[in-house]
N, C-alpha and C. Protein backbone atom coordinates (compact mmCIF):
# COMPACT_ATOMS: atom_id res chain seq x y z
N UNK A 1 0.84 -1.16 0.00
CA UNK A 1 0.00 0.00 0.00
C UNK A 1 0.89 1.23 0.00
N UNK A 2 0.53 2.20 -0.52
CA UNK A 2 1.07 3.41 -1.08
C UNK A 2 0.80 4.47 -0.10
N UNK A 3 1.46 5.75 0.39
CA UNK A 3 1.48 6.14 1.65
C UNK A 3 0.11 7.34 1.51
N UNK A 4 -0.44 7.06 0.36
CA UNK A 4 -1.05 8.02 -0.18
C UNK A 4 -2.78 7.10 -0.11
N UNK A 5 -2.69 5.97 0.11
CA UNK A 5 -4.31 5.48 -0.28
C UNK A 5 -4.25 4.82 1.45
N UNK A 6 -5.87 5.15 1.62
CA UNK A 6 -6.53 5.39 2.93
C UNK A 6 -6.35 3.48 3.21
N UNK A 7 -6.57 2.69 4.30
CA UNK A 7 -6.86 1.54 4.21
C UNK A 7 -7.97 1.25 4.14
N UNK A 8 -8.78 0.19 3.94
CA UNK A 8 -10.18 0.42 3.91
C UNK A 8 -10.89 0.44 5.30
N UNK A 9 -12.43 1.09 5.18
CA UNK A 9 -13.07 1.55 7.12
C UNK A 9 -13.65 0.36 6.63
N UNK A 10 -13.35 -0.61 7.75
CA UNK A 10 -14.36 -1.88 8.56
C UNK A 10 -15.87 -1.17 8.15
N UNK A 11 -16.74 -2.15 8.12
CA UNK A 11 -17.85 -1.98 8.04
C UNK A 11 -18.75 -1.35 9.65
N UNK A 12 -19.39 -0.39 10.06
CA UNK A 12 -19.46 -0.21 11.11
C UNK A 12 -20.23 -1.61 11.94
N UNK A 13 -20.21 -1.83 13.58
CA UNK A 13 -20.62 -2.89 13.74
C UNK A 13 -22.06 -2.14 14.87
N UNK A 14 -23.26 -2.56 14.87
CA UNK A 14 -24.08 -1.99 15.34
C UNK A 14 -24.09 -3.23 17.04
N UNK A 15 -24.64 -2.04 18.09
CA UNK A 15 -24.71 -2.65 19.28
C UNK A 15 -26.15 -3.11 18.90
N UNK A 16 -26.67 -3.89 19.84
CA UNK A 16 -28.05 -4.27 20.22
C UNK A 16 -28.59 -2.79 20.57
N UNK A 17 -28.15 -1.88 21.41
CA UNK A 17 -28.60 -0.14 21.44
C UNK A 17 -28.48 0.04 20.54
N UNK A 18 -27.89 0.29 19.62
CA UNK A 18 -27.89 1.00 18.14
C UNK A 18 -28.97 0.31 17.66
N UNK A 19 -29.44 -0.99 17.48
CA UNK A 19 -30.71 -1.58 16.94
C UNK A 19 -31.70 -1.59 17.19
N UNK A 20 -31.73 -1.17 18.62
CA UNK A 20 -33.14 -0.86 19.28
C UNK A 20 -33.48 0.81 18.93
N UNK A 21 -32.51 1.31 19.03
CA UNK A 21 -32.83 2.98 18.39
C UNK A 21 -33.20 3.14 17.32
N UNK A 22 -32.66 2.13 16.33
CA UNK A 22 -33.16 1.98 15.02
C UNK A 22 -34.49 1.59 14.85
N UNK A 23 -35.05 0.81 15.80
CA UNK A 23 -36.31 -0.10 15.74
C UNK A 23 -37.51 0.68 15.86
N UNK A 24 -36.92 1.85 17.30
CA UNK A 24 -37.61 2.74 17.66
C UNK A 24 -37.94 4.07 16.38
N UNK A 25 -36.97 4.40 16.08
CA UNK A 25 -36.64 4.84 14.69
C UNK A 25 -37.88 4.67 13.97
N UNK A 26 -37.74 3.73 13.09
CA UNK A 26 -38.39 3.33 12.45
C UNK A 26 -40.07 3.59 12.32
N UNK A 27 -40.14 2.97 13.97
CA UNK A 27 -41.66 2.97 14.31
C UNK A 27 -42.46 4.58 14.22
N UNK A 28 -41.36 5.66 14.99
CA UNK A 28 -41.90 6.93 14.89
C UNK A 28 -42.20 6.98 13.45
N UNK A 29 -40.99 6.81 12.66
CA UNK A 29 -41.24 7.23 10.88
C UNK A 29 -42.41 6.54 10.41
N UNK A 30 -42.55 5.33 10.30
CA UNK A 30 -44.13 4.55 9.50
C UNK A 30 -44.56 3.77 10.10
N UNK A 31 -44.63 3.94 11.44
CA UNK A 31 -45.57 3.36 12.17
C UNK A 31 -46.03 2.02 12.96
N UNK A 32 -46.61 2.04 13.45
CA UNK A 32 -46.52 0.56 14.70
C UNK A 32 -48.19 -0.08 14.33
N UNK A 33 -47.83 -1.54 14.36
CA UNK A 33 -48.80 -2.36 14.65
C UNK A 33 -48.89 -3.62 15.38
N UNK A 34 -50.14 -3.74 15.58
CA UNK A 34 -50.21 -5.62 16.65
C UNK A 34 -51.04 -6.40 16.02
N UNK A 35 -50.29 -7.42 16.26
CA UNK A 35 -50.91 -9.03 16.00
C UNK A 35 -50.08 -9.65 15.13
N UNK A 36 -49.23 -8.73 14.13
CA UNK A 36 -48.44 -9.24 12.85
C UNK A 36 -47.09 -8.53 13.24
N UNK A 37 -46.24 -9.06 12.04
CA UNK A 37 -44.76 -7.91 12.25
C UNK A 37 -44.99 -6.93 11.82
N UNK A 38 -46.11 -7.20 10.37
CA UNK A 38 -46.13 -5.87 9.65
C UNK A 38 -47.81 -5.45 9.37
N UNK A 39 -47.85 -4.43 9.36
CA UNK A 39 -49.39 -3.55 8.72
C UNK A 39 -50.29 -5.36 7.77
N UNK A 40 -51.16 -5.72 7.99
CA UNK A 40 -51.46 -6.29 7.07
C UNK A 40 -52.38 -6.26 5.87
N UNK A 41 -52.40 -4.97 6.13
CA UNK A 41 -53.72 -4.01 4.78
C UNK A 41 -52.23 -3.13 3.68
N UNK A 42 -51.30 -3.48 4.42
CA UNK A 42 -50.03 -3.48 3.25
C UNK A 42 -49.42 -3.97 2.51
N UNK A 43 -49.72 -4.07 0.78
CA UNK A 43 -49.16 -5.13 0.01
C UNK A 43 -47.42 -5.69 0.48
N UNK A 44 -47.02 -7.01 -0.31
CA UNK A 44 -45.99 -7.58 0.41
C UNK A 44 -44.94 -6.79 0.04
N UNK A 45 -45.04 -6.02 -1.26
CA UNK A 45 -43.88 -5.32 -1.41
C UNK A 45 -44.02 -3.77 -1.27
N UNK A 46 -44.50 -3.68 -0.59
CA UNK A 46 -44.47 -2.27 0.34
C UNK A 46 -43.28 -2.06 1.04
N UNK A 47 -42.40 -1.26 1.00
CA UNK A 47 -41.18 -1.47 1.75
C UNK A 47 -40.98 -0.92 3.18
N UNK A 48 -42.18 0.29 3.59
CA UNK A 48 -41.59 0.29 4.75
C UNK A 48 -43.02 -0.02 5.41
N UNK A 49 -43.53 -0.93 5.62
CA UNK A 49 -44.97 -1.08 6.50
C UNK A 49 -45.05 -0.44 7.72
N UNK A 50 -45.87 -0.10 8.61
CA UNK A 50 -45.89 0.12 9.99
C UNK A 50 -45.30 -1.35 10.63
N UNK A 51 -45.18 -1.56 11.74
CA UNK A 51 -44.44 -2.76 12.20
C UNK A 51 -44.75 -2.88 13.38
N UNK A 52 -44.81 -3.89 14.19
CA UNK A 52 -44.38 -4.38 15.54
C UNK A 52 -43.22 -4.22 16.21
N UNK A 53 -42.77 -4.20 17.53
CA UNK A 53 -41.74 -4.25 17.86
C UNK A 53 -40.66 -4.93 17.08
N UNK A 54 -41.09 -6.47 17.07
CA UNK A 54 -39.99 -7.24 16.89
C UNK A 54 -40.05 -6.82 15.39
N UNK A 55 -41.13 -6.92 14.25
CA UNK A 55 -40.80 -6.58 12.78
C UNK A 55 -40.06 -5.36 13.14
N UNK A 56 -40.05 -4.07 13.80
CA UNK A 56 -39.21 -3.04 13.63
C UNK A 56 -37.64 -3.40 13.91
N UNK A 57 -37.64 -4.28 14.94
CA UNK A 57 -36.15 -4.62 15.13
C UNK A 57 -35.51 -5.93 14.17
N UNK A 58 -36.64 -6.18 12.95
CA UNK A 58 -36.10 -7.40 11.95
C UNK A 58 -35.63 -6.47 10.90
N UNK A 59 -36.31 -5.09 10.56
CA UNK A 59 -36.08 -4.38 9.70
C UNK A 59 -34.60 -3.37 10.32
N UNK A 60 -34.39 -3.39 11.57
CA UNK A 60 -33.31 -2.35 12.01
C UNK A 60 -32.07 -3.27 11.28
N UNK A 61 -32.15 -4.83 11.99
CA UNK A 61 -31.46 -6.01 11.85
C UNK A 61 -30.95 -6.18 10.53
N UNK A 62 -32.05 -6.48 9.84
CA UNK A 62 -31.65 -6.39 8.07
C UNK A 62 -31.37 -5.90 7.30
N UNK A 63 -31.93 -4.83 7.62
CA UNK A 63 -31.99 -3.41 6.18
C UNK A 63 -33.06 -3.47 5.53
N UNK A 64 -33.69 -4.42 5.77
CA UNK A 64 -35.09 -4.42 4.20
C UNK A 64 -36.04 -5.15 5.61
N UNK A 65 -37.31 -5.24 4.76
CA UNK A 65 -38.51 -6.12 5.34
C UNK A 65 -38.50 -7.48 4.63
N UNK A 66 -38.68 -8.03 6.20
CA UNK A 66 -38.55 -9.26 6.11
C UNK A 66 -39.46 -10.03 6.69
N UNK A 67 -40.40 -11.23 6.30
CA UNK A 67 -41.42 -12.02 6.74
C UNK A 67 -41.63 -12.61 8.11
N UNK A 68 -40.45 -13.54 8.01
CA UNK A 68 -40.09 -13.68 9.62
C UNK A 68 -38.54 -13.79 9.51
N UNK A 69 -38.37 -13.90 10.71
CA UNK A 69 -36.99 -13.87 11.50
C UNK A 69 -36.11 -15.15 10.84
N UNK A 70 -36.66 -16.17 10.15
CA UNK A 70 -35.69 -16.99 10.01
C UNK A 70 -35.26 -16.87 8.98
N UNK A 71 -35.77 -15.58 7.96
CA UNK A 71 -35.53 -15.24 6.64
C UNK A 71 -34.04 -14.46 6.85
N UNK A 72 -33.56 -14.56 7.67
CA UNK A 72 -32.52 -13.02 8.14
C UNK A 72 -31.24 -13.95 7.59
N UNK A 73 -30.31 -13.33 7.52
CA UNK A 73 -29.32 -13.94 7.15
C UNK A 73 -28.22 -13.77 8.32
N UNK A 74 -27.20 -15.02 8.18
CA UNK A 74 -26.89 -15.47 9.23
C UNK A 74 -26.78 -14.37 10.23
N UNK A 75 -25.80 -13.45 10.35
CA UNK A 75 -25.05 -12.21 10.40
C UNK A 75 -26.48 -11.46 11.39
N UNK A 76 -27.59 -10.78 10.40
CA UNK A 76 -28.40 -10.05 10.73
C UNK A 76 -29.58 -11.22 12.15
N UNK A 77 -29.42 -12.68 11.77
CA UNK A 77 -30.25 -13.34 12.46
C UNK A 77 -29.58 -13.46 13.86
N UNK A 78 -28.49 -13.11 14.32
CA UNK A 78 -27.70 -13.33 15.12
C UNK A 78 -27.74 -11.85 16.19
N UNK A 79 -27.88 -10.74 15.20
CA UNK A 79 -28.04 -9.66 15.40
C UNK A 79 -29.44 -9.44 16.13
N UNK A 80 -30.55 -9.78 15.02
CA UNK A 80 -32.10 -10.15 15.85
C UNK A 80 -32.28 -10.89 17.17
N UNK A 81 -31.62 -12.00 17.05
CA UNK A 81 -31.57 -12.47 18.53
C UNK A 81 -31.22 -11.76 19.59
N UNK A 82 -29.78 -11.11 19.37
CA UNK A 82 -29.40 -10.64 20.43
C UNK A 82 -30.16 -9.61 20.85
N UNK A 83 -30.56 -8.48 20.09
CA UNK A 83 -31.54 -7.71 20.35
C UNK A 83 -32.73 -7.41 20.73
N UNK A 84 -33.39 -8.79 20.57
CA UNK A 84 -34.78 -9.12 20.91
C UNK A 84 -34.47 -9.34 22.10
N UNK A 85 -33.37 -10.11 22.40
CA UNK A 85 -32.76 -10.91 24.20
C UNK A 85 -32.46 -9.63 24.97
N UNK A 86 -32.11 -8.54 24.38
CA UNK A 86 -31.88 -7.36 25.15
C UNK A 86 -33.39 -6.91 25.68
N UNK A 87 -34.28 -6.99 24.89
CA UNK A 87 -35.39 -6.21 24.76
C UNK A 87 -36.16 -6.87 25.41
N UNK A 88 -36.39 -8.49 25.54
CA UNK A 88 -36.68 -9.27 26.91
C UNK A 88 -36.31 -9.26 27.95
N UNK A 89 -35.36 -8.73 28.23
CA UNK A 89 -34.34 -8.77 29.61
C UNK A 89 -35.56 -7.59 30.09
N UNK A 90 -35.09 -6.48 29.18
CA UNK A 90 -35.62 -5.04 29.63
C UNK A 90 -37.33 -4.88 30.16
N UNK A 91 -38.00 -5.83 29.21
CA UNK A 91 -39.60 -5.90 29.26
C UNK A 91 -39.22 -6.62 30.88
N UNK A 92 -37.99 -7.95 31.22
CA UNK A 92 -38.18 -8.42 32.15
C UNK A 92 -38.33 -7.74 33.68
N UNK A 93 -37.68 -6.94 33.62
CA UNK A 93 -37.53 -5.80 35.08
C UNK A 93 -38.58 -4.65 34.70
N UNK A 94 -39.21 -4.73 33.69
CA UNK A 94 -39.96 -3.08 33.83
C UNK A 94 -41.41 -3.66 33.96
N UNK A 95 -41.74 -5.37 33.17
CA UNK A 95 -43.59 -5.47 33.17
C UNK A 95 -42.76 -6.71 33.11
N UNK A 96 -42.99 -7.50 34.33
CA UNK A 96 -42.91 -8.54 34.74
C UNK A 96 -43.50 -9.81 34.60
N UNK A 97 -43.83 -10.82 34.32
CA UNK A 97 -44.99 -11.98 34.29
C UNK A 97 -44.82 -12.89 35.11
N UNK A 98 -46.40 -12.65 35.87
CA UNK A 98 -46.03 -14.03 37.27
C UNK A 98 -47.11 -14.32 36.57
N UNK A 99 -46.69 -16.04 36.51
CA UNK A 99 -47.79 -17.48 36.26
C UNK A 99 -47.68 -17.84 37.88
N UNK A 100 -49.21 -18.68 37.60
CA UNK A 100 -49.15 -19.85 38.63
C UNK A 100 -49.15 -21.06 37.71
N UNK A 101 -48.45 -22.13 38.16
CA UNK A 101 -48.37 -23.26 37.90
C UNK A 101 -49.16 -24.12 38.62
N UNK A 102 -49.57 -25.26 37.76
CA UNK A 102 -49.99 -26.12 38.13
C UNK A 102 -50.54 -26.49 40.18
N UNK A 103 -49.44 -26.47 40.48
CA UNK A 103 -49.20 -27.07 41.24
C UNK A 103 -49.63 -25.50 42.80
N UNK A 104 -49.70 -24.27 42.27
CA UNK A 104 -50.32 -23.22 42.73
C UNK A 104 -48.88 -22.45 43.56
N UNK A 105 -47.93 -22.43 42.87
CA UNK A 105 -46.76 -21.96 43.08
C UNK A 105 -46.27 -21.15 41.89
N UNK A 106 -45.96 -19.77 42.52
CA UNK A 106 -45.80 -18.34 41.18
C UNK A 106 -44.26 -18.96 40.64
N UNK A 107 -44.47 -18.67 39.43
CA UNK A 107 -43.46 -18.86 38.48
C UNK A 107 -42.99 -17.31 37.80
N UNK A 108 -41.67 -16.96 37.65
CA UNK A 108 -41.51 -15.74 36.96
C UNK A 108 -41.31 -16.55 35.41
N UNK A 109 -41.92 -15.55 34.75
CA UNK A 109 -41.89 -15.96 33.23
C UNK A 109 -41.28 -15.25 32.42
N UNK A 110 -40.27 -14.62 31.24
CA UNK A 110 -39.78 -14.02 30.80
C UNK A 110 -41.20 -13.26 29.67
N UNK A 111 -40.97 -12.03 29.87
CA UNK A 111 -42.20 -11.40 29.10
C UNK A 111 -42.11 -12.28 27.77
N UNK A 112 -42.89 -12.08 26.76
CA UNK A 112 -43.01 -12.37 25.41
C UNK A 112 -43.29 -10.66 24.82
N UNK A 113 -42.09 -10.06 23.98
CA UNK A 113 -42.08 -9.43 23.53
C UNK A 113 -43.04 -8.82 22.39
N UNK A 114 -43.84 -10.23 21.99
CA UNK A 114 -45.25 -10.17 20.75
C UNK A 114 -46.31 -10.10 21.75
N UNK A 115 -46.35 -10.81 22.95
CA UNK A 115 -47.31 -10.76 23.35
C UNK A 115 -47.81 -9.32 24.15
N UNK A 116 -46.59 -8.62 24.46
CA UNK A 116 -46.65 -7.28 24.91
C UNK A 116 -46.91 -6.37 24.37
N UNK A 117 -46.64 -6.41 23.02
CA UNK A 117 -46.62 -5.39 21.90
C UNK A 117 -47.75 -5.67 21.39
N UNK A 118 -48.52 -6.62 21.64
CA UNK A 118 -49.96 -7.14 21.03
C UNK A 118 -50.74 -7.02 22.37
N UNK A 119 -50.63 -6.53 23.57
CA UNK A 119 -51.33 -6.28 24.88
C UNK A 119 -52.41 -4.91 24.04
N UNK A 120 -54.05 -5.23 24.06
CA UNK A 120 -55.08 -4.35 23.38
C UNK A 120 -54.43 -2.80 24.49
N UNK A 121 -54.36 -2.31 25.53
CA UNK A 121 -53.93 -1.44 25.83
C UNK A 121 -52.58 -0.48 25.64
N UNK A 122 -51.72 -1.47 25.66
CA UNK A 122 -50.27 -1.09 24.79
C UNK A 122 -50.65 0.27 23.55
N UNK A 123 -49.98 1.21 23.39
CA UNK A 123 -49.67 2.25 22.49
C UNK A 123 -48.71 2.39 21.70
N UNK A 124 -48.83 2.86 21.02
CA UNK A 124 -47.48 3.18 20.23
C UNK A 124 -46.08 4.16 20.82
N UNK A 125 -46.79 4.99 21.59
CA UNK A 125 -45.66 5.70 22.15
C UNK A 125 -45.27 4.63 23.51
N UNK A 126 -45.86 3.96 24.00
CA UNK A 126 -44.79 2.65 24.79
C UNK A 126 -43.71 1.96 24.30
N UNK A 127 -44.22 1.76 23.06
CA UNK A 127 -43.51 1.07 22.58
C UNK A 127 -42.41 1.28 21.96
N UNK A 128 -42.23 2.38 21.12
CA UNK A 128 -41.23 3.40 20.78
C UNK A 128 -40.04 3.76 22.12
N UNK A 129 -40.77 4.49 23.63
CA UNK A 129 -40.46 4.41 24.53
C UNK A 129 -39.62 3.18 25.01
N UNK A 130 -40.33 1.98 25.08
CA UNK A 130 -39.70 1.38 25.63
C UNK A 130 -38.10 0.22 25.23
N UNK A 131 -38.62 0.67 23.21
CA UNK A 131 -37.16 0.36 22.63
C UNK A 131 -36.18 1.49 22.97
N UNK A 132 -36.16 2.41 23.26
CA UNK A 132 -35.62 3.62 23.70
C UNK A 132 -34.95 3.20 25.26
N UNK A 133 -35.27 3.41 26.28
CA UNK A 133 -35.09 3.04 27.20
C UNK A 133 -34.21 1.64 27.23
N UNK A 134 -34.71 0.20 26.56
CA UNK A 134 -34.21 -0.66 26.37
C UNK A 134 -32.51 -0.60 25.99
N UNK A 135 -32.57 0.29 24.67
CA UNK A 135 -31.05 0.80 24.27
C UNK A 135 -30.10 1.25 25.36
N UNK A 136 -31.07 2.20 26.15
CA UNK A 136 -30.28 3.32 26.92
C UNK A 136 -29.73 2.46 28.30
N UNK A 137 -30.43 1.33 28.48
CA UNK A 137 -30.12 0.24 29.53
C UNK A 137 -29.23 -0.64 29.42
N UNK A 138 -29.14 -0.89 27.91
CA UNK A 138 -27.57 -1.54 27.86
C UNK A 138 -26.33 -0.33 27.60
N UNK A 139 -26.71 0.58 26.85
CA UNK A 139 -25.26 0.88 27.28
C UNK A 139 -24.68 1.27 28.46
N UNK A 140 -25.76 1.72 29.25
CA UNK A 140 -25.34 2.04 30.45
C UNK A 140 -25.11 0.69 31.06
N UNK A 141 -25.42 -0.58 30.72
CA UNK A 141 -24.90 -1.56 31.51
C UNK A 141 -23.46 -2.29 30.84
N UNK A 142 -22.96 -1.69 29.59
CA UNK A 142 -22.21 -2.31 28.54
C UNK A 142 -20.62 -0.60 28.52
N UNK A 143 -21.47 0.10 29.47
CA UNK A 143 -20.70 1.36 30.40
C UNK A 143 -20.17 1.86 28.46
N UNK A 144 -21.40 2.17 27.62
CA UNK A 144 -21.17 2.54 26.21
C UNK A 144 -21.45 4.02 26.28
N UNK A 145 -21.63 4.56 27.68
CA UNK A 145 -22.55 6.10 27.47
C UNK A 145 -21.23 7.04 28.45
N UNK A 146 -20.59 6.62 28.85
CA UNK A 146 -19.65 7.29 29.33
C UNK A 146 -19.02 6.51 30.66
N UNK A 147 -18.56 6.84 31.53
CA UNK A 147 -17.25 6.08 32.85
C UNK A 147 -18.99 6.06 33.48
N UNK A 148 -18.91 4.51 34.43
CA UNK A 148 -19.93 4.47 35.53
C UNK A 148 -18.95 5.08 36.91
């Protein structure tokens, strides 16, 4: 290499915060829906549908819209996981789920991120909110926002 040509910039690498901001992102720009990932009064090649949580964080994940999660490619599916696992952790300490079992003994349950985002009371500004917050919880636990 010649003292004159740049080396090449790495591709940037996004945190699980950077994907949840994106997710959140997203949702303010075209919008949030429940029951599906995406709007379903929106043809399939509509590119940016309103979305669900998790469709907003398949589209942060991928770059494009995508059907389900197992459509992602390796890279971005790895990315979805981790991010969704962030975003469960976070649903886990803020809206909690106690079962009783069988046997009449409380069980903690890890939220279901569809099933929250599909709760008939749930809003759109929660949800936006709470990918927001979610982000802002790992870096402050991943110490990405400045010295703890």
């Amino acid at each position: 290499m010649k003292a004159t040509h740049n080396p090449p910039t790495p591709a940037p690498v996004n945190t699980p915060a950077d994907l949840l901001r994106m997710a959140a992102l997203y949702l303010r720009r075209h919008g949030w829906t429940q029951g599906t990932y995406y709007d379903i009064y929106e043809p399939a090649d509509f590119l940016t549908p309103p979305a669900c949580a998790a469709g907003a964080i398949g589209i942060a994940c991928a770059g494009h819209r995508v059907e389900h999660f197992s459509q992602l490619e390796p890279d971005a599916l790895a990315d979805y996981l981790a991010t969704l696992g962030v975003f469960v952790d976070y649903l886990d300490t803020t809206a909690p789920v106690f079962l009783v079992d069988p046997d009449g003994y409380l069980t903690d349950e890890h939220t279901s991120p569809y099933s929250w985002n599909d709760d008939p009371a749930r809003t759109a500004e929660q949800v936006v909110t709470a990918l927001g917050a979610a982000a802002d919880e790992w870096d402050r636990l991943h110490n990405q926002g400045g010295e703890l």
